[in-house]
Protein backbone atom coordinates (compact mmCIF):
# COMPACT_ATOMS: atom_id res chain seq x y z
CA UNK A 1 -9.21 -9.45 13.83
CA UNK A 2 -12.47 -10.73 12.41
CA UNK A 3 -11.72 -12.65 8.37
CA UNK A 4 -15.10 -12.90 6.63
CA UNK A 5 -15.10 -16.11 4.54
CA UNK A 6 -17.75 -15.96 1.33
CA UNK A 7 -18.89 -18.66 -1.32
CA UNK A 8 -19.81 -16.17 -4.05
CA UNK A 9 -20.13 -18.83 -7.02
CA UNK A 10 -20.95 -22.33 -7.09
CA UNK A 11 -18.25 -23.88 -8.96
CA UNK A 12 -19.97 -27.11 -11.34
CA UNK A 13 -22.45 -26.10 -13.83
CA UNK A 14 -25.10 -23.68 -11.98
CA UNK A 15 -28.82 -25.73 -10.91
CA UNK A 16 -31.89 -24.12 -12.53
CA UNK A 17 -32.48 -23.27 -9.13
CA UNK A 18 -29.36 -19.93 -8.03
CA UNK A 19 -27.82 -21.11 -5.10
CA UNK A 20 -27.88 -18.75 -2.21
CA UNK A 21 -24.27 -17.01 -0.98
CA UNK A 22 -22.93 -18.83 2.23
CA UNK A 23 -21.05 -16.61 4.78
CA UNK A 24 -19.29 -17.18 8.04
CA UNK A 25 -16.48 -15.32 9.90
CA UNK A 26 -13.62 -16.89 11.08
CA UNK A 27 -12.50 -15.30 14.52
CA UNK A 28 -8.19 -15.17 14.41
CA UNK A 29 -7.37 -15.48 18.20
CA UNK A 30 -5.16 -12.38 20.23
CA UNK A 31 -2.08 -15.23 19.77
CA UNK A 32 -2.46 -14.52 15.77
CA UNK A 33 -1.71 -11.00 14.90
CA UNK A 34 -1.96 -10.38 11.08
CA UNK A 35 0.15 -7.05 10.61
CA UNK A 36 -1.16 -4.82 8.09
CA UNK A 37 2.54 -4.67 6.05
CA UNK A 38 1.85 -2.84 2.61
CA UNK A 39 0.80 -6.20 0.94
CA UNK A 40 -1.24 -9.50 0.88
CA UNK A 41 -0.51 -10.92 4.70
CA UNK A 42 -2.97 -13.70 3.64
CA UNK A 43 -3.89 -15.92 0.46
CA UNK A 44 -6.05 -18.41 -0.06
CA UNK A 45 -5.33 -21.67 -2.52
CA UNK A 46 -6.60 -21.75 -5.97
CA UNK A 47 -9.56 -24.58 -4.94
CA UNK A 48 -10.29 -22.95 -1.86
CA UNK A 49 -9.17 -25.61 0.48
CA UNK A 50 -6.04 -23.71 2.39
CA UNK A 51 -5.63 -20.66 3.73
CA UNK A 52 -2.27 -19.12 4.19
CA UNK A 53 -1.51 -15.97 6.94
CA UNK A 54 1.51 -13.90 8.31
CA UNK A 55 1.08 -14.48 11.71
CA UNK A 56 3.33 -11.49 14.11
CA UNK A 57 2.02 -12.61 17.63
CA UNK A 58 3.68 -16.24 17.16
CA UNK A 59 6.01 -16.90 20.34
CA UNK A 60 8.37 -18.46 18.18
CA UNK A 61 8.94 -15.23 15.63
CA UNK A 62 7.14 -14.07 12.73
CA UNK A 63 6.14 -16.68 10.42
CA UNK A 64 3.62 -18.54 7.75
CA UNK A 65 0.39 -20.03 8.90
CA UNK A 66 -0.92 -22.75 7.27
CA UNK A 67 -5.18 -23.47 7.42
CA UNK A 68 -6.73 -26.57 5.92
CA UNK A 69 -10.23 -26.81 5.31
CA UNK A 70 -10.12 -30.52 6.91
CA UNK A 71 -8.30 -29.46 10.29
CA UNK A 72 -9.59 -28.15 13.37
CA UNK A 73 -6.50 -25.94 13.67
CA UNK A 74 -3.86 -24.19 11.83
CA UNK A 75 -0.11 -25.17 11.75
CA UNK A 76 3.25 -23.25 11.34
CA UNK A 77 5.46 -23.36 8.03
CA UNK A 78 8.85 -23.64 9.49
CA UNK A 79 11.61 -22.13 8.13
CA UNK A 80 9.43 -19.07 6.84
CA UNK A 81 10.82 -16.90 9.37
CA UNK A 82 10.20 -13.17 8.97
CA UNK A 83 7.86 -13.07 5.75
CA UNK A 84 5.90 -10.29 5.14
CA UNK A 85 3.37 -10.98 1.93
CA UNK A 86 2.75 -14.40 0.52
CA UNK A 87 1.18 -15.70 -2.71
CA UNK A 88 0.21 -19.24 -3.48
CA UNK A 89 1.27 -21.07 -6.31
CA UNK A 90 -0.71 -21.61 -9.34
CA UNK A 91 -1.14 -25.71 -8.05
CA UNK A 92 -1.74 -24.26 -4.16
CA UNK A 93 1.14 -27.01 -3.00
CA UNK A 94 3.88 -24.04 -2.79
CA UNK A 95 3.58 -20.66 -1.36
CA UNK A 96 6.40 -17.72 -2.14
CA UNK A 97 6.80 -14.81 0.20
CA UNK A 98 8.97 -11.72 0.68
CA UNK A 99 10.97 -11.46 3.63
CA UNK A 100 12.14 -8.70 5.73
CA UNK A 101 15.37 -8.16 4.42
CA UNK A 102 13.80 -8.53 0.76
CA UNK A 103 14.81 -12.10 -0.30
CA UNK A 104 12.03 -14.00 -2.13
CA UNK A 105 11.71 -17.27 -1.20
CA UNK A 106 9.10 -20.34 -2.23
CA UNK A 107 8.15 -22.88 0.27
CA UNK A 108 6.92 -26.21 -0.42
CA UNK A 109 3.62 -27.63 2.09
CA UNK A 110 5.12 -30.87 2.54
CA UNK A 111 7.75 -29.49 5.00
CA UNK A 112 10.66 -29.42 2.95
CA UNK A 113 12.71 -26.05 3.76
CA UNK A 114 12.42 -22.75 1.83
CA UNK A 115 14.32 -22.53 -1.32
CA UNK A 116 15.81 -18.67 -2.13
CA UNK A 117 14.82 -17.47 -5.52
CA UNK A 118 16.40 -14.03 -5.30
CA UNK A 119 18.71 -13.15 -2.55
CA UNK A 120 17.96 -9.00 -1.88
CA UNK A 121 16.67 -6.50 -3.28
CA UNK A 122 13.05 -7.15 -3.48
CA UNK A 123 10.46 -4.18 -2.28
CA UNK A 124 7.73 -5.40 -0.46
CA UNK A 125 5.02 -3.78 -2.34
CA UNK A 126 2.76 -6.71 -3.25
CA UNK A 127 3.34 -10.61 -4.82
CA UNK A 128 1.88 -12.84 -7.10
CA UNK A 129 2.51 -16.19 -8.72
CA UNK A 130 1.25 -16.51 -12.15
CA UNK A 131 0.41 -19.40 -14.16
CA UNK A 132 3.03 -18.89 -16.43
CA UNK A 133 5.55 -19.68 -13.92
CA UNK A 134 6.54 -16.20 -13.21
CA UNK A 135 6.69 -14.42 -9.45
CA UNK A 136 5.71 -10.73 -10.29
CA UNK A 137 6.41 -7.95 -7.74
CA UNK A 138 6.99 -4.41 -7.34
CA UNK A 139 9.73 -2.64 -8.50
CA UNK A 140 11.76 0.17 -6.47
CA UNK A 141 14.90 1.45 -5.03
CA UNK A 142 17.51 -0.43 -3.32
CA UNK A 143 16.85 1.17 -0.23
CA UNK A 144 13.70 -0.62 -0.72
CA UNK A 145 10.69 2.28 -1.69
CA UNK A 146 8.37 1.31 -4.56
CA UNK A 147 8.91 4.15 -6.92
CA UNK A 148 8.96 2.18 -10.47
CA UNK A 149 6.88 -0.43 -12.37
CA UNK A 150 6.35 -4.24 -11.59
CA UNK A 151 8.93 -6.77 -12.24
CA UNK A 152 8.95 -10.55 -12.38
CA UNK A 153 11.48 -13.33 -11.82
CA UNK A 154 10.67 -17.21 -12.86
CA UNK A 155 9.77 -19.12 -9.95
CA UNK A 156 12.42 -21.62 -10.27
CA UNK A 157 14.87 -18.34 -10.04
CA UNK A 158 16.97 -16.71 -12.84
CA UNK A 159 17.12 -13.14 -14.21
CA UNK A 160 14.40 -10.47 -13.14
CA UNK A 161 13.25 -8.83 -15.95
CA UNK A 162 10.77 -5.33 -15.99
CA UNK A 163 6.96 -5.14 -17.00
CA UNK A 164 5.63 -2.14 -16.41
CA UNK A 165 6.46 1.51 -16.77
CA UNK A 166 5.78 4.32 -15.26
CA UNK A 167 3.96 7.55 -17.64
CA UNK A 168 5.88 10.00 -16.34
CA UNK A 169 3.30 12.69 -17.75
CA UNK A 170 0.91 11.96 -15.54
CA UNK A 171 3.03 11.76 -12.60
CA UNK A 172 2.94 8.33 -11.22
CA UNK A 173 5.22 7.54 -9.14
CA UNK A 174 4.78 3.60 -8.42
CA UNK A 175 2.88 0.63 -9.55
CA UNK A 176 2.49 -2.07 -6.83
CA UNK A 177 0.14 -5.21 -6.12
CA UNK A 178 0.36 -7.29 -8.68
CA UNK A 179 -2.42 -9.79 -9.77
CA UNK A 180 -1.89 -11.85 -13.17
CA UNK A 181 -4.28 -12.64 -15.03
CA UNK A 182 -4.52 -16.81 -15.28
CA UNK A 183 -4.61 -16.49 -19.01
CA UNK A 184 -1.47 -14.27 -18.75
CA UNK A 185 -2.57 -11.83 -21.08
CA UNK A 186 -2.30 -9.13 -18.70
CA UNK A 187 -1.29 -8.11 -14.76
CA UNK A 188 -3.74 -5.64 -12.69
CA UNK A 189 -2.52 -3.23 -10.58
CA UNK A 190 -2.11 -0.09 -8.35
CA UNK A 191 -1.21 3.30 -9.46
CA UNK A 192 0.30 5.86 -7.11
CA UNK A 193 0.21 9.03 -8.38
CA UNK A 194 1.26 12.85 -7.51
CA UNK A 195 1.99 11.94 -3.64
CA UNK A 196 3.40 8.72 -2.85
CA UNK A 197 1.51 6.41 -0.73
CA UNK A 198 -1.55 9.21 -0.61
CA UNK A 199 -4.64 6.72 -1.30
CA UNK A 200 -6.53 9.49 -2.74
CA UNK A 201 -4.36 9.16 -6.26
CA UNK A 202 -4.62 5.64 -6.19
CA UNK A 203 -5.85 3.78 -9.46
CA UNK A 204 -6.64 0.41 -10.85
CA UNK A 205 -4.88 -0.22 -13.97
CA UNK A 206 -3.90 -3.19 -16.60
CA UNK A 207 -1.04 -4.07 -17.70
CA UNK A 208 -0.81 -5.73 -21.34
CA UNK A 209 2.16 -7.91 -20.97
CA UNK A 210 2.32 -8.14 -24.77
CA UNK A 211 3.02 -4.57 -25.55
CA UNK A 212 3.99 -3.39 -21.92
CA UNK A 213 1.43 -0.82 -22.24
CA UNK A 214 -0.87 -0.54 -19.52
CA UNK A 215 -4.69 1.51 -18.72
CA UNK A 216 -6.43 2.82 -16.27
CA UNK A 217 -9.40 1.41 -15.11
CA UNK A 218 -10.77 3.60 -12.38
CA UNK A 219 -10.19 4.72 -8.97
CA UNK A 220 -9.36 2.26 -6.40
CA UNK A 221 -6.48 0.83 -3.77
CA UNK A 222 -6.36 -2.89 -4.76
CA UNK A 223 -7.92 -5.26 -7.60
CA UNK A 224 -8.48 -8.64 -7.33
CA UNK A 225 -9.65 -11.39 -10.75
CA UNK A 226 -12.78 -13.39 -9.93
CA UNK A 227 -13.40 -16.71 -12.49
CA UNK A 228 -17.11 -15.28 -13.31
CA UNK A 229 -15.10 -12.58 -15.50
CA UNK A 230 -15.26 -9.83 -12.97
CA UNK A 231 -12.64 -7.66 -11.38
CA UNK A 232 -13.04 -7.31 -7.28
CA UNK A 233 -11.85 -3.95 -6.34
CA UNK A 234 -11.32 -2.14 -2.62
CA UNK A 235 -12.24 1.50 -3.01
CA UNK A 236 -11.22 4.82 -1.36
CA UNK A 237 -14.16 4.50 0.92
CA UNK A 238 -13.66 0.90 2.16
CA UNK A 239 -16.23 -0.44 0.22
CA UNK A 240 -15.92 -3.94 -2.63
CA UNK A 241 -17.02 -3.80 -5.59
CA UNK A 242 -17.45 -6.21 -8.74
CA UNK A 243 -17.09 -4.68 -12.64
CA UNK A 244 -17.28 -7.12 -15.38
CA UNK A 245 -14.15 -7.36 -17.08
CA UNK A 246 -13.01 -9.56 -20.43
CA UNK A 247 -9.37 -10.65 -19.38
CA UNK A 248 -8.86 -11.25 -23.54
CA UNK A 249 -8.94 -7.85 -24.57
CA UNK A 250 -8.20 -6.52 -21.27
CA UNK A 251 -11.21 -3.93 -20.98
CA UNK A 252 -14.33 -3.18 -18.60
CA UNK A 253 -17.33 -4.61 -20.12
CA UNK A 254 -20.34 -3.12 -17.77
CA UNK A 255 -21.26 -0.71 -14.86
CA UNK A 256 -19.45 -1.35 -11.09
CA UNK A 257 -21.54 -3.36 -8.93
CA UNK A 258 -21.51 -3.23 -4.84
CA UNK A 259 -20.57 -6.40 -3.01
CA UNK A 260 -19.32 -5.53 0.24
CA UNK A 261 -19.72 -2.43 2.73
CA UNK A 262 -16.97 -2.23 5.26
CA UNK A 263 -13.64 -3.82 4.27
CA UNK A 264 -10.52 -3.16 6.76
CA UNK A 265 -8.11 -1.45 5.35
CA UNK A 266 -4.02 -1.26 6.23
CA UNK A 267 -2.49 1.70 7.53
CA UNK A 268 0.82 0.55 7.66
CA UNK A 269 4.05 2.34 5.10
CA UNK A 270 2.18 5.45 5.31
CA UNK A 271 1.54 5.84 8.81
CA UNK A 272 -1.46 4.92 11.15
CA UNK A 273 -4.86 6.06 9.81
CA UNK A 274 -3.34 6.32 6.39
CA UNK A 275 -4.55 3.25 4.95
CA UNK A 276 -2.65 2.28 1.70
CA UNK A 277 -3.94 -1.61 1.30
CA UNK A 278 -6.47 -4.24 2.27
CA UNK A 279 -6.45 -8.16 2.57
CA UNK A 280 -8.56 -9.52 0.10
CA UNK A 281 -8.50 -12.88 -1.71
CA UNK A 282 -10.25 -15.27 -3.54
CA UNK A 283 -10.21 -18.49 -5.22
CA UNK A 284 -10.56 -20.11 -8.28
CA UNK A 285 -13.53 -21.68 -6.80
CA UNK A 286 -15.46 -18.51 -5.88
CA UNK A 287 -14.34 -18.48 -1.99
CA UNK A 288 -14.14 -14.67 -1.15
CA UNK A 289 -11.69 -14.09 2.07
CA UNK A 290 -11.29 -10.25 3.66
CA UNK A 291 -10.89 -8.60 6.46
CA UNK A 292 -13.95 -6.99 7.73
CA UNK A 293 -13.81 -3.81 8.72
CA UNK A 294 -16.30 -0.29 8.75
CA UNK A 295 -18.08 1.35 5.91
CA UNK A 296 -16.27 4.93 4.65
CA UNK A 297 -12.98 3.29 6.10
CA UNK A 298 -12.35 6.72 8.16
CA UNK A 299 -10.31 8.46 5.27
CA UNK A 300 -10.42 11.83 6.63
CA UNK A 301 -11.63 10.78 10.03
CA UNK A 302 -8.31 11.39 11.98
CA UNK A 303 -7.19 14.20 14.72
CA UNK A 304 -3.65 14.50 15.72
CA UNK A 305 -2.96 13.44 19.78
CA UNK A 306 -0.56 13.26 21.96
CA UNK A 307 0.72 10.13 22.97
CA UNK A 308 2.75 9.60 26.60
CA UNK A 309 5.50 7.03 26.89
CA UNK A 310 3.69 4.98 28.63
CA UNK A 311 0.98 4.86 26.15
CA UNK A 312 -1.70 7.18 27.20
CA UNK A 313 -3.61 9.11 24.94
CA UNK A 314 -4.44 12.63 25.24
CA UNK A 315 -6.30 15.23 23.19
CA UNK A 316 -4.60 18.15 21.83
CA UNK A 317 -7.39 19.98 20.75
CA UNK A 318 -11.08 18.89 21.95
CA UNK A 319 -12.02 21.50 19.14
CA UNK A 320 -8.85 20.15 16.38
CA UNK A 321 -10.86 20.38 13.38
CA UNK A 322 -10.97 16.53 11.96
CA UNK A 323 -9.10 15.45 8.37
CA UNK A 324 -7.13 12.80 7.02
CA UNK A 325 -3.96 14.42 8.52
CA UNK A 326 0.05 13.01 7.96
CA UNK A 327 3.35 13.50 8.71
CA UNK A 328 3.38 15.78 12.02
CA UNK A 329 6.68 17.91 12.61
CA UNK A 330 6.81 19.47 16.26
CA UNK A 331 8.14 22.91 16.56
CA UNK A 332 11.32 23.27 18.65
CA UNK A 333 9.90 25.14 21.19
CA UNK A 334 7.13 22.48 20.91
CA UNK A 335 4.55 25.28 20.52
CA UNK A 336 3.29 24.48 17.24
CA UNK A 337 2.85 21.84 15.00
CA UNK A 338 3.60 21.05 11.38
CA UNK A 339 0.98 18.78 9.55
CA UNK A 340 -0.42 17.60 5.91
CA UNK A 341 -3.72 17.86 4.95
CA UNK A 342 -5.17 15.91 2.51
CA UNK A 343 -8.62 17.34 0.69
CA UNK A 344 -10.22 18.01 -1.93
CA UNK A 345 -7.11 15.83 -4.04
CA UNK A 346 -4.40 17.88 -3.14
CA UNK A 347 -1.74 17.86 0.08
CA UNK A 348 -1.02 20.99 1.77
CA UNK A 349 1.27 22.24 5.22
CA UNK A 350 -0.68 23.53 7.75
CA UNK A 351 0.11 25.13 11.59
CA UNK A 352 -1.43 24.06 14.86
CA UNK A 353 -0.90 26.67 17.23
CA UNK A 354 -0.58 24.42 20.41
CA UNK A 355 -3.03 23.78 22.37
CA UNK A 356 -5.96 25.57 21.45
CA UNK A 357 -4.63 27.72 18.90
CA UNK A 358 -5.84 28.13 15.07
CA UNK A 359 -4.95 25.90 12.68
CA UNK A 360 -3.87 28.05 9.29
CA UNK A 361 -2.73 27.28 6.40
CA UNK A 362 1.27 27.53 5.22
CA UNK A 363 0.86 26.39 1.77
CA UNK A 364 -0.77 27.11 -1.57
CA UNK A 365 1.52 26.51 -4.03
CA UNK A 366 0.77 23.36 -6.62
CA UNK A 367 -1.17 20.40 -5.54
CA UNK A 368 1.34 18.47 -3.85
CA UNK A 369 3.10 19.88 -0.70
CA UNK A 370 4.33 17.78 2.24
CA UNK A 371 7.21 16.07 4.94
CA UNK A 372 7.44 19.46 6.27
CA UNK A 373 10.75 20.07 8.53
CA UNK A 374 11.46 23.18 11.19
CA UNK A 375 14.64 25.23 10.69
CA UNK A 376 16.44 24.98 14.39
CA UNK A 377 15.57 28.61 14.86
CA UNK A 378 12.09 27.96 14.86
CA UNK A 379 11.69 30.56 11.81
CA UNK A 380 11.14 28.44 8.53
CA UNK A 381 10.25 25.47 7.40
CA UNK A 382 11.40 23.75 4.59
CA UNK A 383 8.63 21.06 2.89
CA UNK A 384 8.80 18.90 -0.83
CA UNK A 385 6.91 20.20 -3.59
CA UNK A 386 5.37 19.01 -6.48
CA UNK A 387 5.68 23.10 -7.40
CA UNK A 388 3.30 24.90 -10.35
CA UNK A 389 2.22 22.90 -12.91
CA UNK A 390 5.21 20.59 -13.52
CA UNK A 391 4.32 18.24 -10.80
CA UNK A 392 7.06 15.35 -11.92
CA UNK A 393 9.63 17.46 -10.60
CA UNK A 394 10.15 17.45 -7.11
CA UNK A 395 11.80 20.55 -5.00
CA UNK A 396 12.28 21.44 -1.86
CA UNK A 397 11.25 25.35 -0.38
CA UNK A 398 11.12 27.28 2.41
CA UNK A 399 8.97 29.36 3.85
CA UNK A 400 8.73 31.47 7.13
CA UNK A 401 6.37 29.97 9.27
CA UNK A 402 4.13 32.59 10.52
CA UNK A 403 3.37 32.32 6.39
CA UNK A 404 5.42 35.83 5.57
CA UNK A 405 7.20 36.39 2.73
CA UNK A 406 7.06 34.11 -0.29
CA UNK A 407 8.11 30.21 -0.57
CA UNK A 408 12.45 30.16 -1.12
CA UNK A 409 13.96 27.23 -3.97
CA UNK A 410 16.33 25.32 -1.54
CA UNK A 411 17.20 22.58 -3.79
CA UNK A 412 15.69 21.63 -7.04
CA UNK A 413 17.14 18.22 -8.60
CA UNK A 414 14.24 17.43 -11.24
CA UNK A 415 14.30 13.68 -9.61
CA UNK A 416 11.93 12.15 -7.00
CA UNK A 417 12.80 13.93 -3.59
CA UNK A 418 11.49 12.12 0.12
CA UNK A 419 12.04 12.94 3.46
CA UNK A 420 14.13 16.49 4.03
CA UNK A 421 15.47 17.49 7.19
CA UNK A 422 18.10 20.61 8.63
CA UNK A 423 21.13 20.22 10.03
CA UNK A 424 21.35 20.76 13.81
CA UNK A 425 23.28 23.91 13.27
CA UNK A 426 20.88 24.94 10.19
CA UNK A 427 23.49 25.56 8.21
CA UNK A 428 22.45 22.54 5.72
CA UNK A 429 19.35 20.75 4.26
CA UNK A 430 19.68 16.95 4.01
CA UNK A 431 17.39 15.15 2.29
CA UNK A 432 16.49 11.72 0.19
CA UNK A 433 16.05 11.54 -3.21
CA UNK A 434 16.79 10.85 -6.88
CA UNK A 435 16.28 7.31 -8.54
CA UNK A 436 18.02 5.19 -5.66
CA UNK A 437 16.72 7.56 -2.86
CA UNK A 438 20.50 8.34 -1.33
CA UNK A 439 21.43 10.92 1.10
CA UNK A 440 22.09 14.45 -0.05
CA UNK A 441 23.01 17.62 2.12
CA UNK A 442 23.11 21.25 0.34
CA UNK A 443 24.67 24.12 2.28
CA UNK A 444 22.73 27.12 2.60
């Protein structure tokens, strides 16, 4: 992985004459494997001096990296055993991080040992430690999926207490990756809307932590605060831009302004290819850290393969008409093939006839169909639906997959459905939904 470090700002009083921006990359070695995990793998202190990294490809485990300016080389933070998003504190001598089984812990650079500030239940969906002495995160389900607003717990631990909301009328469905302002007047953040983790309904909003009322600011996958009173945000198409923002009364103040073409972005919850983050940070000081990656990000620039146990890749279709394609279901005679289609903002089932076969479309209803799932028989399919116009309520249909007939209600629970699947003997659809995403089965 290539980490593009930037001085965008001077930081004492500015010289009559502007000072010119100073890049460099820093090269991470095969050893260090930064894992795109639905949130910030890296941060970087408030002055600019440390730098802060998940680092997967450690013999030793999973664990914090630490980087200081002054050393050659990095060192571990032991005790920081499977983390997964990190967030320095406000002084940069303390870093808190989620950890794989959802803990939230704060970790001291001296070497003293992690201290727990809340023992499960986190969702690793984004962290940030405000100067107000608050730890904000996303909120979810206790199986662990962000589907509500951001919460935040005092750093020294206590009770967790809600921020955010979601507005159910216009169908979002999580808020995630926190950043708080350092006047804590307000907390940006990302909007998921209509189809979970689907980076086309993805929005940059503040939250007013006064009222608990939040806006939208525009499109986008992640913002970050910059000390010259702009807002840094990662768009659809991989690109950063800079829009002046007045953190007092928490609104845009003038037009959006390119910085950077090409920014990597993570493909991780969602699936590969379906990129739902990026690592981007910067300090108080002005130093701009992200991962560098290629303009246009390949949204839509996927085509299903097939992929051998022992790794090799094969073409389906040399003709497989490219899209930003998800969640595959193989028929059981393994003769065609279930996908999503993302385009033109909504999500819609389509059939592969394998190999060369057309590719047609199964649905039309709504803007929001997808996780299809093949009857045993072969004959139907079932799929989730945002159905008509009433797009907060999730159902699950069925239709007959050589597209006869008309789409059949299975199950409609006016909650937040996920994955659906049949029974082996299809005589039952099981499925995951409603507000703590448990496990449902409905004869049919």
């Amino acid at each position: 992985a290539v980490f593009a470090v930037a001085a965008m700002w001077p930081t004492e009083p500015p010289p009559e004459i502007p000072q010119p921006v100073l890049r460099h990359s820093l090269i991470i070695p095969d050893e260090i494997n930064v894992v795109p995990n639905f949130g910030p793998q890296i941060d970087i202190s408030p002055d600019g001096r440390r730098l802060v990294y998940n680092n997967a490809g450690d013999e030793d485990g999973q664990r914090l990296w630490l980087w200081e300016r002054s050393q050659l080389e990095s060192r571990p933070l032991n005790g920081t055993e499977d983390a997964t998003q990190v967030s320095f504190s406000p002084d940069g001598e303390r870093v808190a991080y989620i950890t794989t089984d959802r803990q939230l812990k704060v970790v001291a650079l001296g070497g003293e040992p992690p201290l727990t500030v809340v023992d499960s239940g986190l969702v690793r969906a984004g962290i940030t430690w405000g100067n107000d002495g608050f730890i904000y995160f996303a909120e979810g389900t206790s199986t662990g999926n962000p589907t509500a607003g951001l919460g935040r717990v005092s750093a020294n631990g206590g009770a967790m207490e809600s921020v955010t909301s979601l507005d159910t009328m216009r169908v979002e469905l999580s808020h995630w990756w926190p950043e708080v302002l350092p006047n804590e007047r307000g907390v940006l953040f990302t909007i998921s809307r209509n189809e979970l983790y689907n980076p086309e309904y993805m929005e940059i909003a503040v939250g007013d932590l006064e009222t608990g009322e939040h806006t939208v600011i525009m499109e986008g996958m992640l913002a970050r605060w910059a000390t010259t009173g702009h807002l840094l945000i990662v768009t659809q198409d991989a690109n950063l831009v800079a829009i002046p923002f007045d953190d007092e009364i928490l609104e845009v103040t003038g037009p959006v302004l390119p910085l950077v073409d090409g920014i990597e972005l993570d493909g991780f919850v969602a699936g590969p290819g379906v990129p739902t983050g990026a690592e981007v940070v910067i300090s108080e000081t002005g130093t701009l850290v992200y991962q560098e990656g290629t303009q246009g990000g390949a949204i839509g620039e996927q085509v299903p393969v097939w992929v051998s146990r022992t790794g090799v890749i094969e073409m389906i279709d040399p003709e497989f008409r490219r899209g930003y394609y998800s969640l595959p279901a193989l028929s059981p005679e393994g003769d065609r093939l279930a996908l999503n289609l993302n385009e033109s903002g909504e999500s819609q089932i389509w059939i592969k006839q394998l190999d060369e076969g057309p590719l047609s479309k199964l649905t039309f209803q709504g803007s929001s169909n997808v996780s299809a799932a093949w009857h045993p028989d072969g004959q139907d399919l079932a799929f989730v639906s945002g159905g008509g116009s009433d797009l907060a309520s999730t159902d699950i249909y069925s239709r007959e997959s050589d597209g006869g007939g008309q789409p059949e209600l299975l199950v409609d629970i006016q909650e937040p459905i996920g994955e659906v699947t049949y029974s082996p003997d299809g005589e039952w659809v099981i499925y995951r939904g409603g507000t703590q995403s448990d496990i449902y089965g409905k004869r049919i």
